[in-house]
C-alpha atoms as a PDB file:
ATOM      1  CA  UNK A   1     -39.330 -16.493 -28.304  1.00  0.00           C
ATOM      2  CA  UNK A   2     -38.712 -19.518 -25.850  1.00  0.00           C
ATOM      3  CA  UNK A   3     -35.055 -19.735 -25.032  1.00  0.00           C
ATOM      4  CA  UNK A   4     -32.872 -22.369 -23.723  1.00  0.00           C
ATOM      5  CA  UNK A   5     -29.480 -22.707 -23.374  1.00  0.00           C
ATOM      6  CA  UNK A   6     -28.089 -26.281 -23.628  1.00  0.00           C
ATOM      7  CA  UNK A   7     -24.782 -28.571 -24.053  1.00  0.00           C
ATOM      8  CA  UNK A   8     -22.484 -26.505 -22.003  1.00  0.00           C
ATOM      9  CA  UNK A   9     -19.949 -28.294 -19.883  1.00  0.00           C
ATOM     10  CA  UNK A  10     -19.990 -27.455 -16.101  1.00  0.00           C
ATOM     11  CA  UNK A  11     -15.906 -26.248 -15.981  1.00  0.00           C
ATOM     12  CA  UNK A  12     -13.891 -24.539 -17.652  1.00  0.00           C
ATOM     13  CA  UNK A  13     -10.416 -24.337 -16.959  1.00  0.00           C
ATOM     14  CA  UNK A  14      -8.852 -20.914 -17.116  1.00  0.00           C
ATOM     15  CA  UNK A  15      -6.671 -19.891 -19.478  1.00  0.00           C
ATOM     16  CA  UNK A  16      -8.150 -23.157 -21.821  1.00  0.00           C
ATOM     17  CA  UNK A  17      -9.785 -23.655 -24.843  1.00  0.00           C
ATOM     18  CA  UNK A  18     -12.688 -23.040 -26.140  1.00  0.00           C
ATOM     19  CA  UNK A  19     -15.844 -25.022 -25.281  1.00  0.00           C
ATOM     20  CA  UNK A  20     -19.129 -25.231 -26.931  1.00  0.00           C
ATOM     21  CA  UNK A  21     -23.055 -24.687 -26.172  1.00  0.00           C
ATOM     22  CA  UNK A  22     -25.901 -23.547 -27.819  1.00  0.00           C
ATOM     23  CA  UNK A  23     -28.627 -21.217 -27.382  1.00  0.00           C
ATOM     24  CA  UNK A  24     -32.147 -22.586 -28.791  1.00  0.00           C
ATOM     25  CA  UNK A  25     -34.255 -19.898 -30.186  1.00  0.00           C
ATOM     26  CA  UNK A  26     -37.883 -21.455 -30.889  1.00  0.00           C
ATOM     27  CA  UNK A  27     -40.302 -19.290 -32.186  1.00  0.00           C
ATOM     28  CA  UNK A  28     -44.147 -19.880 -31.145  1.00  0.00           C
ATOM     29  CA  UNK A  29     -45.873 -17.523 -33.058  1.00  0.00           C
ATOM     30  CA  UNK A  30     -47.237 -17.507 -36.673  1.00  0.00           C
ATOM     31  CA  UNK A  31     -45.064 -14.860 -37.875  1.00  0.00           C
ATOM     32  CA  UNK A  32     -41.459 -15.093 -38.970  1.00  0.00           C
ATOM     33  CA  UNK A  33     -39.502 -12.946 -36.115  1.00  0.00           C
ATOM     34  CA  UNK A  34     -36.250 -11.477 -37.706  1.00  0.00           C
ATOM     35  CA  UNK A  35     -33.661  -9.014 -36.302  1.00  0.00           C
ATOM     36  CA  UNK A  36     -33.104 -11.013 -32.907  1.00  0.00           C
ATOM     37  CA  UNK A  37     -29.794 -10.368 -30.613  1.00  0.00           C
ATOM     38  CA  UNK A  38     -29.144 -12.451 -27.749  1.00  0.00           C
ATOM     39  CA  UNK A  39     -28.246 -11.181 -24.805  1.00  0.00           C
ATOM     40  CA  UNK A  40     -26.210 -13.075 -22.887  1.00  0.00           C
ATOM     41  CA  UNK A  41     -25.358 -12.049 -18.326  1.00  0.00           C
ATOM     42  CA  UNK A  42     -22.690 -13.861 -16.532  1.00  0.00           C
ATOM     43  CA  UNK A  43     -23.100 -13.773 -12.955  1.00  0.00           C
ATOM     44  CA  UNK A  44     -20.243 -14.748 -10.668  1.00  0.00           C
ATOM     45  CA  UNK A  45     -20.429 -16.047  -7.331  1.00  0.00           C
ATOM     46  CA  UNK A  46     -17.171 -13.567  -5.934  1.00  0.00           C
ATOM     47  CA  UNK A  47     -18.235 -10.996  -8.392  1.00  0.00           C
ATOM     48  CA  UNK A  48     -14.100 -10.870  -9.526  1.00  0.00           C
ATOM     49  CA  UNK A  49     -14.825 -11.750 -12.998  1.00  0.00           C
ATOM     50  CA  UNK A  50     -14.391  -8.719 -15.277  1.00  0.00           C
ATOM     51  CA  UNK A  51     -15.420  -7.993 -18.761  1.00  0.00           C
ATOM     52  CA  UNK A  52     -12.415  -9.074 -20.588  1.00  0.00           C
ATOM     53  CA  UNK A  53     -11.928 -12.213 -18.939  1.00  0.00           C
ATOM     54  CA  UNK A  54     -14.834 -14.084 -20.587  1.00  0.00           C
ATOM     55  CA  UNK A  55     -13.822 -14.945 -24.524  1.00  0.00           C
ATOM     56  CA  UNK A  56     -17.278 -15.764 -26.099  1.00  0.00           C
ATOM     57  CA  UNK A  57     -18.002 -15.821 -29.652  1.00  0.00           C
ATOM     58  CA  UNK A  58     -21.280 -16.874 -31.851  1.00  0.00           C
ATOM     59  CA  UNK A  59     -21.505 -18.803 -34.903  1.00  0.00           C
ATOM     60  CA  UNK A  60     -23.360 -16.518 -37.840  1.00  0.00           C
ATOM     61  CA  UNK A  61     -23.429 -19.524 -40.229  1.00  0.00           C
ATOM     62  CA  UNK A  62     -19.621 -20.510 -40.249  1.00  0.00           C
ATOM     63  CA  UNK A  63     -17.828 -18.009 -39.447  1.00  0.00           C
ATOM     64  CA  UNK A  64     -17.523 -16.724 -35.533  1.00  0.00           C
ATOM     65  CA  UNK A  65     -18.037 -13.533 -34.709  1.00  0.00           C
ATOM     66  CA  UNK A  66     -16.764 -11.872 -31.209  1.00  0.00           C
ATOM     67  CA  UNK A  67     -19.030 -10.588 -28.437  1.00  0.00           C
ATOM     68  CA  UNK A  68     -17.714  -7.825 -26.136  1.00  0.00           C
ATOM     69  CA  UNK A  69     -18.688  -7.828 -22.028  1.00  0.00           C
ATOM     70  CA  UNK A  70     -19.069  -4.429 -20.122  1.00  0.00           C
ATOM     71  CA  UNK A  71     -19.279  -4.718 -16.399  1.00  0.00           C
ATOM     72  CA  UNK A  72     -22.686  -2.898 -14.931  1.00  0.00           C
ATOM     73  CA  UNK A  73     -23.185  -1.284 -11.332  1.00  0.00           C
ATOM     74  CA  UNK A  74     -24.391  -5.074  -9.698  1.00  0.00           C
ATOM     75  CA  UNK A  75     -21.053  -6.336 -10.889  1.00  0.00           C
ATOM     76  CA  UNK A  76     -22.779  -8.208 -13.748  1.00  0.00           C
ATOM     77  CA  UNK A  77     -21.325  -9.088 -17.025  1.00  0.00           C
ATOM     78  CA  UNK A  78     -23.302  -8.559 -20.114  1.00  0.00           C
ATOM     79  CA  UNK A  79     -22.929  -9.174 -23.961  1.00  0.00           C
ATOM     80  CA  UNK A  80     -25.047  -8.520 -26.749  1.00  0.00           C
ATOM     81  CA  UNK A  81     -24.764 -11.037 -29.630  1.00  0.00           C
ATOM     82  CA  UNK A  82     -24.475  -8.665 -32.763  1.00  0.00           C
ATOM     83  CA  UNK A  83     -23.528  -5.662 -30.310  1.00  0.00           C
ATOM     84  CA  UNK A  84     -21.441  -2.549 -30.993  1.00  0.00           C
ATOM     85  CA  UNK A  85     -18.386  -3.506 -32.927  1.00  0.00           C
ATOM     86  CA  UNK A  86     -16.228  -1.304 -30.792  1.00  0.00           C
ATOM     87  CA  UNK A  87     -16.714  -3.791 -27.472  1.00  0.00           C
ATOM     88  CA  UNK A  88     -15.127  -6.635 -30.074  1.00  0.00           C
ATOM     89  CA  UNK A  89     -11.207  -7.021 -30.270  1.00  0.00           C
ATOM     90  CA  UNK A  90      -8.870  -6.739 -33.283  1.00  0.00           C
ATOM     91  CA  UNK A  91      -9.595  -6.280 -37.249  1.00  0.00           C
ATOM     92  CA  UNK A  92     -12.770  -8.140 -36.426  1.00  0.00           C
ATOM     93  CA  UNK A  93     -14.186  -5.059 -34.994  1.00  0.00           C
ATOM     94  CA  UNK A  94     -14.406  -3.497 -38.430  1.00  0.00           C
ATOM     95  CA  UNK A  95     -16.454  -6.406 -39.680  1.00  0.00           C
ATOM     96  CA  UNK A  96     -20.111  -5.630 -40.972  1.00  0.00           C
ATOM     97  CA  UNK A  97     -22.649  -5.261 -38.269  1.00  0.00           C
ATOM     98  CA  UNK A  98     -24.480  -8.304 -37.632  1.00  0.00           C
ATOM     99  CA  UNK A  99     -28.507  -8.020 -38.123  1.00  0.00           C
ATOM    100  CA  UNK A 100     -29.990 -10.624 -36.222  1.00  0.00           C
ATOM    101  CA  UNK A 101     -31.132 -14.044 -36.005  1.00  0.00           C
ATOM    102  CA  UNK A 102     -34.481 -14.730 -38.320  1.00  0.00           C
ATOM    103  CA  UNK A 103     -36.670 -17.660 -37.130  1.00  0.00           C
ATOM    104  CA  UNK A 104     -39.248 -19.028 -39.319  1.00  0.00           C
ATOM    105  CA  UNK A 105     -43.020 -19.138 -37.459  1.00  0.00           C
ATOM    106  CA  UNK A 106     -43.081 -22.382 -35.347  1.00  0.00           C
ATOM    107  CA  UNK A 107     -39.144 -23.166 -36.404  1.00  0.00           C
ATOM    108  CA  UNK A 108     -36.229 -23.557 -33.464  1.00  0.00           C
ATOM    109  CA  UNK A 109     -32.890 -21.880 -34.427  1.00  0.00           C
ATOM    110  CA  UNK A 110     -29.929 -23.474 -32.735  1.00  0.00           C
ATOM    111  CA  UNK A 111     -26.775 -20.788 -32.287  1.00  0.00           C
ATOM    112  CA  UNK A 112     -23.696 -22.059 -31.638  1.00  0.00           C
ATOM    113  CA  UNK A 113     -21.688 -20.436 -29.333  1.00  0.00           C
ATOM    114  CA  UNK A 114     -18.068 -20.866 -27.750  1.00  0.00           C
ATOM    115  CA  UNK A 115     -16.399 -20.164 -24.683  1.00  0.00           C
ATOM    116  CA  UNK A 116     -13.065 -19.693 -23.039  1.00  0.00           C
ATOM    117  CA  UNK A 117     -11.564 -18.161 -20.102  1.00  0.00           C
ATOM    118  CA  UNK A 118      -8.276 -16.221 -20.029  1.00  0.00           C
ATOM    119  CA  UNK A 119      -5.505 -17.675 -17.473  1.00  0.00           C
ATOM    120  CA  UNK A 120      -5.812 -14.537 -14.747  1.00  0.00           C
ATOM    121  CA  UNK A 121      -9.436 -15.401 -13.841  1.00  0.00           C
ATOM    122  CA  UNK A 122      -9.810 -16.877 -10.221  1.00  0.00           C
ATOM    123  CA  UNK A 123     -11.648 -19.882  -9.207  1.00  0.00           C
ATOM    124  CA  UNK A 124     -15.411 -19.145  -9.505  1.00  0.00           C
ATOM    125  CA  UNK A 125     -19.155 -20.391  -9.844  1.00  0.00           C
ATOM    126  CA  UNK A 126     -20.413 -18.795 -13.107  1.00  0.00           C
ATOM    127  CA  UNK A 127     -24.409 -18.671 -13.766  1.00  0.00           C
ATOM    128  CA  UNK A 128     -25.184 -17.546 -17.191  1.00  0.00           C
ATOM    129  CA  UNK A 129     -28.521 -16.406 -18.824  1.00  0.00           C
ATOM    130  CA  UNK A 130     -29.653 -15.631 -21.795  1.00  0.00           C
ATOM    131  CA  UNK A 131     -32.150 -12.463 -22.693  1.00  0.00           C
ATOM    132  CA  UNK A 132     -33.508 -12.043 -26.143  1.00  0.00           C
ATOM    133  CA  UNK A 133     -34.273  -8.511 -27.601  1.00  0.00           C
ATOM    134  CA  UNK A 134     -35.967  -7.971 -30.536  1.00  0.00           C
ATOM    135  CA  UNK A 135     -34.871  -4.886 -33.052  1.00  0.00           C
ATOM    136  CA  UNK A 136     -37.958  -2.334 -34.449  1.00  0.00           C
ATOM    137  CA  UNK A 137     -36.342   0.631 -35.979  1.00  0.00           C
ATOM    138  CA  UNK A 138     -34.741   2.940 -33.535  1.00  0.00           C
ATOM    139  CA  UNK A 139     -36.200   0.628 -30.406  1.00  0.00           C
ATOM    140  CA  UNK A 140     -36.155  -3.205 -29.254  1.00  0.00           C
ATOM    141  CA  UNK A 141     -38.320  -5.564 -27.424  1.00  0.00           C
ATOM    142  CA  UNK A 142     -37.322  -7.795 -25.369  1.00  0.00           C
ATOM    143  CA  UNK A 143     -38.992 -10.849 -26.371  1.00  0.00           C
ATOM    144  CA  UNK A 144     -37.231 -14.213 -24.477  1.00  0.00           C
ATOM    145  CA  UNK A 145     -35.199 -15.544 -21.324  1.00  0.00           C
ATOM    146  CA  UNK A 146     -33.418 -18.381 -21.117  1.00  0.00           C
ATOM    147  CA  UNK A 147     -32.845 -20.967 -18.005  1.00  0.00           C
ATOM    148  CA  UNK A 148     -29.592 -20.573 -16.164  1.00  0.00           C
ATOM    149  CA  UNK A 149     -26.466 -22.415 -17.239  1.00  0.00           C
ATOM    150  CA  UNK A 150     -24.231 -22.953 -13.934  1.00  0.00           C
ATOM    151  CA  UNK A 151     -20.461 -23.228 -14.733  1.00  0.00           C
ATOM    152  CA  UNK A 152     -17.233 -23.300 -12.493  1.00  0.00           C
ATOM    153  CA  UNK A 153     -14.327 -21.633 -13.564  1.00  0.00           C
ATOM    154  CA  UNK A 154     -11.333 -24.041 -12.456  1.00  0.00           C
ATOM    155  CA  UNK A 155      -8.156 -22.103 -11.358  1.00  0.00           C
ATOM    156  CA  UNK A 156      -5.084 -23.652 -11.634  1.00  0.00           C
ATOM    157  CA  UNK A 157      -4.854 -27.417 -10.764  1.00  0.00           C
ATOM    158  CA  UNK A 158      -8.226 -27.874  -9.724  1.00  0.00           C
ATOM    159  CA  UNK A 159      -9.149 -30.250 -12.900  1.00  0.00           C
ATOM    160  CA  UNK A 160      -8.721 -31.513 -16.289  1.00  0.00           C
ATOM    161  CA  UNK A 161      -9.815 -29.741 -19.109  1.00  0.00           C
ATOM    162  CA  UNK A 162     -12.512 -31.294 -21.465  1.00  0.00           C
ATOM    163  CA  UNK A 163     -12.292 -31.418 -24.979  1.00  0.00           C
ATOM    164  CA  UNK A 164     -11.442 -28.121 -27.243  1.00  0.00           C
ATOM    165  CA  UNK A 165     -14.156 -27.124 -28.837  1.00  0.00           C
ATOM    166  CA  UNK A 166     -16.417 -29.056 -28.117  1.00  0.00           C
ATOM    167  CA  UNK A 167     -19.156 -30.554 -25.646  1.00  0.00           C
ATOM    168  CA  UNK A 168     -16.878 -31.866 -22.348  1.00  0.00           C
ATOM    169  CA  UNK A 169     -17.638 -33.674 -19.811  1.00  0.00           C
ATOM    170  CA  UNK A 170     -20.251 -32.632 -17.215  1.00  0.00           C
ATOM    171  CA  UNK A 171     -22.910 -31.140 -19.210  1.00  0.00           C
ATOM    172  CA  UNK A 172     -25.945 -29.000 -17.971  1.00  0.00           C
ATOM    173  CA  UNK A 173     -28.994 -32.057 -17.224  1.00  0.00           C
ATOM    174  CA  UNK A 174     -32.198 -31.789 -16.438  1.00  0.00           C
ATOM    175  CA  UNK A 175     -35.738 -30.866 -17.987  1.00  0.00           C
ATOM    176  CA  UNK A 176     -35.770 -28.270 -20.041  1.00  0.00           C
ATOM    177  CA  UNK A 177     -38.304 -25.538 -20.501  1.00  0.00           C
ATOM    178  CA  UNK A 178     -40.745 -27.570 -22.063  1.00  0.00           C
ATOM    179  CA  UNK A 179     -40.446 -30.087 -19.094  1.00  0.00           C
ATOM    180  CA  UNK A 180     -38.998 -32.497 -21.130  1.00  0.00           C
ATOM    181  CA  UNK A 181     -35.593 -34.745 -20.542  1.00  0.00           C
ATOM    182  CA  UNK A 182     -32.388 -33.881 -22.876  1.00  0.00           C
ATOM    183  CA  UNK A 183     -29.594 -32.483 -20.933  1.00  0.00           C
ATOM    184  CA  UNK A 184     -31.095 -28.948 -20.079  1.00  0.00           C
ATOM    185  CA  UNK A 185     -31.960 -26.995 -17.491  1.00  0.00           C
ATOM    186  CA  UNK A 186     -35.473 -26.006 -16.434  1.00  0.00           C
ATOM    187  CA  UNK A 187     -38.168 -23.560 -15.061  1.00  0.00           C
ATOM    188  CA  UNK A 188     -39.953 -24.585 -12.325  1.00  0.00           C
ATOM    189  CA  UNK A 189     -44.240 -24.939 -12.769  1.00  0.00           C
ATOM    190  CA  UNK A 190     -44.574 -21.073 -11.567  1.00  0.00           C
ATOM    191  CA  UNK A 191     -43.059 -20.229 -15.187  1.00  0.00           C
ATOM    192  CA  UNK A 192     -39.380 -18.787 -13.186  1.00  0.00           C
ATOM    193  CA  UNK A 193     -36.049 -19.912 -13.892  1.00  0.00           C
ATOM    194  CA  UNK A 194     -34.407 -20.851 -10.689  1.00  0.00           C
ATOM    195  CA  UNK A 195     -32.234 -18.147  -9.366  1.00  0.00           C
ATOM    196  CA  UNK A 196     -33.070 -16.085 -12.488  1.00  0.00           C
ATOM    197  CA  UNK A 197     -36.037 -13.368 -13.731  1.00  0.00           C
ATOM    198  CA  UNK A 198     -39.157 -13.714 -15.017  1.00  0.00           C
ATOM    199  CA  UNK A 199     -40.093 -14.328 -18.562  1.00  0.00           C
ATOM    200  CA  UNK A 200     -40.974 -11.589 -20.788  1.00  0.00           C
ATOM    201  CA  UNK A 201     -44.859 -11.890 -20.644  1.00  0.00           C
ATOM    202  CA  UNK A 202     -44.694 -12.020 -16.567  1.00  0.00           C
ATOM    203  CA  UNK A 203     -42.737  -9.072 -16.568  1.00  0.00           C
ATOM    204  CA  UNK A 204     -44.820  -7.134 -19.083  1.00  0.00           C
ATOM    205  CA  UNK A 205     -47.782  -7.731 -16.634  1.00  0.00           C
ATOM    206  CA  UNK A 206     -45.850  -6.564 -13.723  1.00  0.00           C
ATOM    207  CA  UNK A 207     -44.990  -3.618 -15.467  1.00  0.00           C
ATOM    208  CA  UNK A 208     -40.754  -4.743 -15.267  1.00  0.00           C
ATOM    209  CA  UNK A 209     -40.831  -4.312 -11.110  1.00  0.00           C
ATOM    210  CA  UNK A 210     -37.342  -6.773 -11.494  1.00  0.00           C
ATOM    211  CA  UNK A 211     -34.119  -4.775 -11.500  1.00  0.00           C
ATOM    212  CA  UNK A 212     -32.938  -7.731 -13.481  1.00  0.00           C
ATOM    213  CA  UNK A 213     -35.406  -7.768 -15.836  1.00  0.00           C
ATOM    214  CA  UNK A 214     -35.219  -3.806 -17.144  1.00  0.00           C
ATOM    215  CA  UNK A 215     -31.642  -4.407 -16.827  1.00  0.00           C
ATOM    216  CA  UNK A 216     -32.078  -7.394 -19.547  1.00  0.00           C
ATOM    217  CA  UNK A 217     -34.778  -5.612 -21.349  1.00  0.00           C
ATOM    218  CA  UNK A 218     -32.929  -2.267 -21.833  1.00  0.00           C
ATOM    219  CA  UNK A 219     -29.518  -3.313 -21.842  1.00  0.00           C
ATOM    220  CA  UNK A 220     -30.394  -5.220 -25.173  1.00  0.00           C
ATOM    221  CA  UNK A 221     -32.096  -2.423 -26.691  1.00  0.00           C
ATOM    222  CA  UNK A 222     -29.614   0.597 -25.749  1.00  0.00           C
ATOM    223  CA  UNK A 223     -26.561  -1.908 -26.802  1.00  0.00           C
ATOM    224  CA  UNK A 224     -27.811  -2.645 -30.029  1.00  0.00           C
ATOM    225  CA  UNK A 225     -28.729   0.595 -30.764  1.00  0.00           C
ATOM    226  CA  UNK A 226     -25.032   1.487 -30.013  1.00  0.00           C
ATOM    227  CA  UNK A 227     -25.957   3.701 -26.653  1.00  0.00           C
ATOM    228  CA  UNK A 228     -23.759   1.680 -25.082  1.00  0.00           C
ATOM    229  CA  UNK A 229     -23.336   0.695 -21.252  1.00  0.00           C
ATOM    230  CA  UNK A 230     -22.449   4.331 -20.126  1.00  0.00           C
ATOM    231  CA  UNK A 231     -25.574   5.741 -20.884  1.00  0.00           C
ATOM    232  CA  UNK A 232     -27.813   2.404 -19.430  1.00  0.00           C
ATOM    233  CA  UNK A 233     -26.369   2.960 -15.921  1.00  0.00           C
ATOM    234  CA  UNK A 234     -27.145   6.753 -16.324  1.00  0.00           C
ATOM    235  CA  UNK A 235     -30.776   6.049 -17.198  1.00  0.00           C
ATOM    236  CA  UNK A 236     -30.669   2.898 -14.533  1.00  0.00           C
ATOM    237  CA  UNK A 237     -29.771   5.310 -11.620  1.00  0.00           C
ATOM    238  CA  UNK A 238     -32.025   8.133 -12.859  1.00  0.00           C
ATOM    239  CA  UNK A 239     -35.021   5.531 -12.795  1.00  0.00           C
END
C-alpha cells in the first residue's frame, strides 16, 4: 500500500482551528485490499507534546470520526485511525467501530483528515508519519509507510493562523514518493523516508531490526485489536 501524506500546512497555531491534509492510500496490487487502519506517530522535537494535546479526526465519507493518542516509552505519540473507541472523547466514543479503508486493485484512496492543537501546547517542531496496518482476523499486517510531514506548533504570538479548515499557507513541497512534483514530500533513491523507517518490504527482509518499525507494525495490530498501548510496551520491553 504506497502511502503519502500531502496538503498539510507547516504551522499550526495552538489552541486554533482545525486544518486539513490527506493521507493517499494507493493500492499496487491486483487484489482489492479492505480492512486498512492508518496509523498515524507524531514526533516532537522537545518531546512535551502529550496525547491529548493533538485533536485529529478522519473523514469516513462525511462524517468525522475522532482518533485517540497514547504516549509510548520513546515519548512518541501514536493514533490508530478506526482504533479503540475508548481512546476517543465524548458520545462519539459509543459510535460503531470503524472497519477500515477498502481500496480497489490499482485505485488511490484519498482520506481526509483534520488537525488542531489545544492552547496549553508549547512551541514545537512536529514530524508526523503515517503506518498502514492491514486487519486478518484476530492479527494485522502492516502493509505501508508514509513520508514525513514536518509541522511547527506556533505558541502564542509567534504567527498568524491560516485558514480553518482548510489547506493554509505553507504547505508540505517537494517530490513525492513516486518522484514526481505536487506539493509532497519524498523518499530518497535508497527507498527511506528522510528521518523516518523503512518501508514495509525492507523491513520484512531485515526481519523488523528498527525499533520504529515493530513499534509501527505492532502498535497497529495490538490497537486495533483493542490490546491497547499497556500491553505493547509490556511485549516491547519483554522483546
Amino acid at each position: 500500500m504506497r502511502t503519502r501524506i500531502h496538503g498539510g500546512p507547516a504551522e499550526y497555531d495552538a489552541g486554533g482551528g482545525f486544518r486539513t491534509w490527506y493521507i493517499d492510500l494507493t493500492n499496487t496490487t491486483d487484489a482489492t485490499c479492505g480492512n486498512i487502519h492508518p496509523v498515524v506517530v507524531l514526533v516532537d522535537g522537545k518531546r512535551a507534546l502529550r496525547p491529548e494535546q493533538p485533536r485529529l479526526e478522519f473523514y469516513d465519507g462525511e462524517r468525522p470520526r475522532p482518533v485517540g493518542f497514547e504516549r509510548t516509552e520513546q515519548d512518541e505519540n501514536i493514533g490508530v485511525l478506526g482504533g479503540p473507541a475508548s481512546a476517543a472523547k465524548g458520545a462519539e466514543a459509543e459510535e460503531a467501530p470503524f472497519p477500515g479503508f477498502t481500496v480497489a486493485p490499482g485505485a488511490t484512496l484519498s482520506v481526509k483528515v483534520r488537525l488542531a492543537v489545544t492552547s496549553d501546547a508549547v512551541a514545537n517542531d512536529v514530524v508526523a508519519h503515517a503506518a498502514v496496518v492491514q486487519r486478518q482476523g484476530d492479527d494485522g499486517d502492516w502493509v505501508g509507510q508514509s513520508n514525513d510531514y514536518r509541522f511547527r506548533i506556533l505558541g502564542e504570538g509567534e504567527g498568524e493562523e491560516g485558514d480553518s479548515d482548510g489547506v493554509g499557507k505553507g504547505e508540505v513541497g517537494g517530490k513525492d514518493s513516486a518522484g514526481s512534483t505536487g506539493g509532497r514530500d519524498s523518499a530518497d533513491a535508497s527507498g527511506r523516508v528522510p528521518d523516518g523507517i523503512p518501508f514495509a518490504e525492507e523491513l520484512a527482509r531485515t526481519g523488523l531490526h528498527s525499533t520504529r518499525g515493530i513499534l509501527a507494525a505492532t502498535a497497529g495490530a495490538l490497537l486495533l485489536l483493542g490490546a491497547g498501548l499497556g500491553a505493547l510496551l509490556a511485549a516491547r520491553r519483554r522483546r
